[in-house]
Protein backbone atom coordinates (compact mmCIF):
# COMPACT_ATOMS: atom_id res chain seq x y z
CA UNK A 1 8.22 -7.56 10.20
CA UNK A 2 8.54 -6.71 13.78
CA UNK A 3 7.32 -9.70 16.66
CA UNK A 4 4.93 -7.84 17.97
CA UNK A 5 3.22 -7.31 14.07
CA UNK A 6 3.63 -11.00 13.05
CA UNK A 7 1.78 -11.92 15.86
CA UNK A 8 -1.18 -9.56 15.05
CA UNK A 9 -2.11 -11.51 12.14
CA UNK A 10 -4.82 -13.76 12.68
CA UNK A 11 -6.36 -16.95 10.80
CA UNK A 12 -5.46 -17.84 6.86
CA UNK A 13 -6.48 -14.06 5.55
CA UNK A 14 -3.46 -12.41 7.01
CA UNK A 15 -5.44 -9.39 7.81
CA UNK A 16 -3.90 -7.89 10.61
CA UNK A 17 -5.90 -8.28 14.32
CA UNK A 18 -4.76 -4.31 15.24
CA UNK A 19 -3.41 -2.38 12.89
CA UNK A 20 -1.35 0.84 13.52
CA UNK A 21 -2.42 2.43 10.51
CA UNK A 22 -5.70 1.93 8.44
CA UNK A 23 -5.60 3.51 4.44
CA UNK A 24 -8.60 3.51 2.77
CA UNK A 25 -8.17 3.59 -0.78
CA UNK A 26 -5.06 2.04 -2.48
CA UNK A 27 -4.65 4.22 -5.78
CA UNK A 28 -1.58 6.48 -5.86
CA UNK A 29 -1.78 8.67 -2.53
CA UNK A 30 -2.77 5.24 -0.73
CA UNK A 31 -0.51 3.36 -1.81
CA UNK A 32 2.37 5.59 -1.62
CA UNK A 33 0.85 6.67 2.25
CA UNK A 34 0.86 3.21 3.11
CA UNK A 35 4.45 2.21 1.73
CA UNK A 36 5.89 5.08 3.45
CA UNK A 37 4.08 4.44 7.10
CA UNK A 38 5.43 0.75 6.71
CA UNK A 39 8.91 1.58 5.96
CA UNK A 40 8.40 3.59 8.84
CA UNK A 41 7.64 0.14 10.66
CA UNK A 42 4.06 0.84 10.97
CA UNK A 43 1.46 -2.10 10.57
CA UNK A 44 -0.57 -0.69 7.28
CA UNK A 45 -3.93 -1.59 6.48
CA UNK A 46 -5.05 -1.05 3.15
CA UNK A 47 -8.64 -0.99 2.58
CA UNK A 48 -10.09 -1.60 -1.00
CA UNK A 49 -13.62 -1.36 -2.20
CA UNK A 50 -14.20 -4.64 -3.95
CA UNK A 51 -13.50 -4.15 -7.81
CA UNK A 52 -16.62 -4.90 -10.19
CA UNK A 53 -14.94 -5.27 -13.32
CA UNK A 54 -11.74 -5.54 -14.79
CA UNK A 55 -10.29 -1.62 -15.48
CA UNK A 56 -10.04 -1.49 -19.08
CA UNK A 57 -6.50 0.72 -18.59
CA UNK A 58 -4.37 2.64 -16.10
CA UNK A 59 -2.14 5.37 -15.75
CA UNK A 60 -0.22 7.54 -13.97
CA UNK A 61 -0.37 11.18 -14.30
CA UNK A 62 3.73 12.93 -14.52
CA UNK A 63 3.12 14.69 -12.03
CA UNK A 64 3.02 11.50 -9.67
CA UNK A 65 6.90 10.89 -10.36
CA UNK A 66 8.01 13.08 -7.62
CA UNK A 67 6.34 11.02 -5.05
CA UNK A 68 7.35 7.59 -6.28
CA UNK A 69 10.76 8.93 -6.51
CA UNK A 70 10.18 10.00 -3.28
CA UNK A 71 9.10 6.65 -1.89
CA UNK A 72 11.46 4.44 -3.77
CA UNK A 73 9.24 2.82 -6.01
CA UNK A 74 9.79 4.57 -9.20
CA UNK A 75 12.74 2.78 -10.74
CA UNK A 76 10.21 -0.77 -10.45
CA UNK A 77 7.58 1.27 -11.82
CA UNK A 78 9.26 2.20 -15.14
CA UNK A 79 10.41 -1.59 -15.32
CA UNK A 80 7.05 -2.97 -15.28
């Protein structure tokens, strides 16, 4: 992480003071935004709604493997 990012983060919640970038939303097109933006040395941002309940199961659709190919991610994705 860049200097000028480390020093952005404030206090014990790490939550970053300014970021570059904010996401809202962290399912697939989130999360793959905001991986991408960082790699791109961007300070990302991801804002969640706060989850109720436990999600009883999840999935990805096929035609997300483009994009995680596409990101870099899908190799740890099929080994989880």
């Amino acid at each position: 992480m860049p200097a000028s990012h480390s020093a952005a983060l404030q206090g014990t919640s790490l939550i970053p003071a300014s970021p570059d970038v904010i996401v809202i939303g962290g399912g697939t097109a989130g999360a793959a935004a905001s991986r991408l933006l960082a790699s791109w040395g961007h300070l990302v941002l991801v804002v969640e709604r706060e989850v109720s309940r436990a999600p009883l199961a999840e999935s990805l659709p096929p035609s997300c493997i483009p994009l995680l190919e596409a990101i870099g991610v899908r190799a740890a994705i099929d080994a989880a």
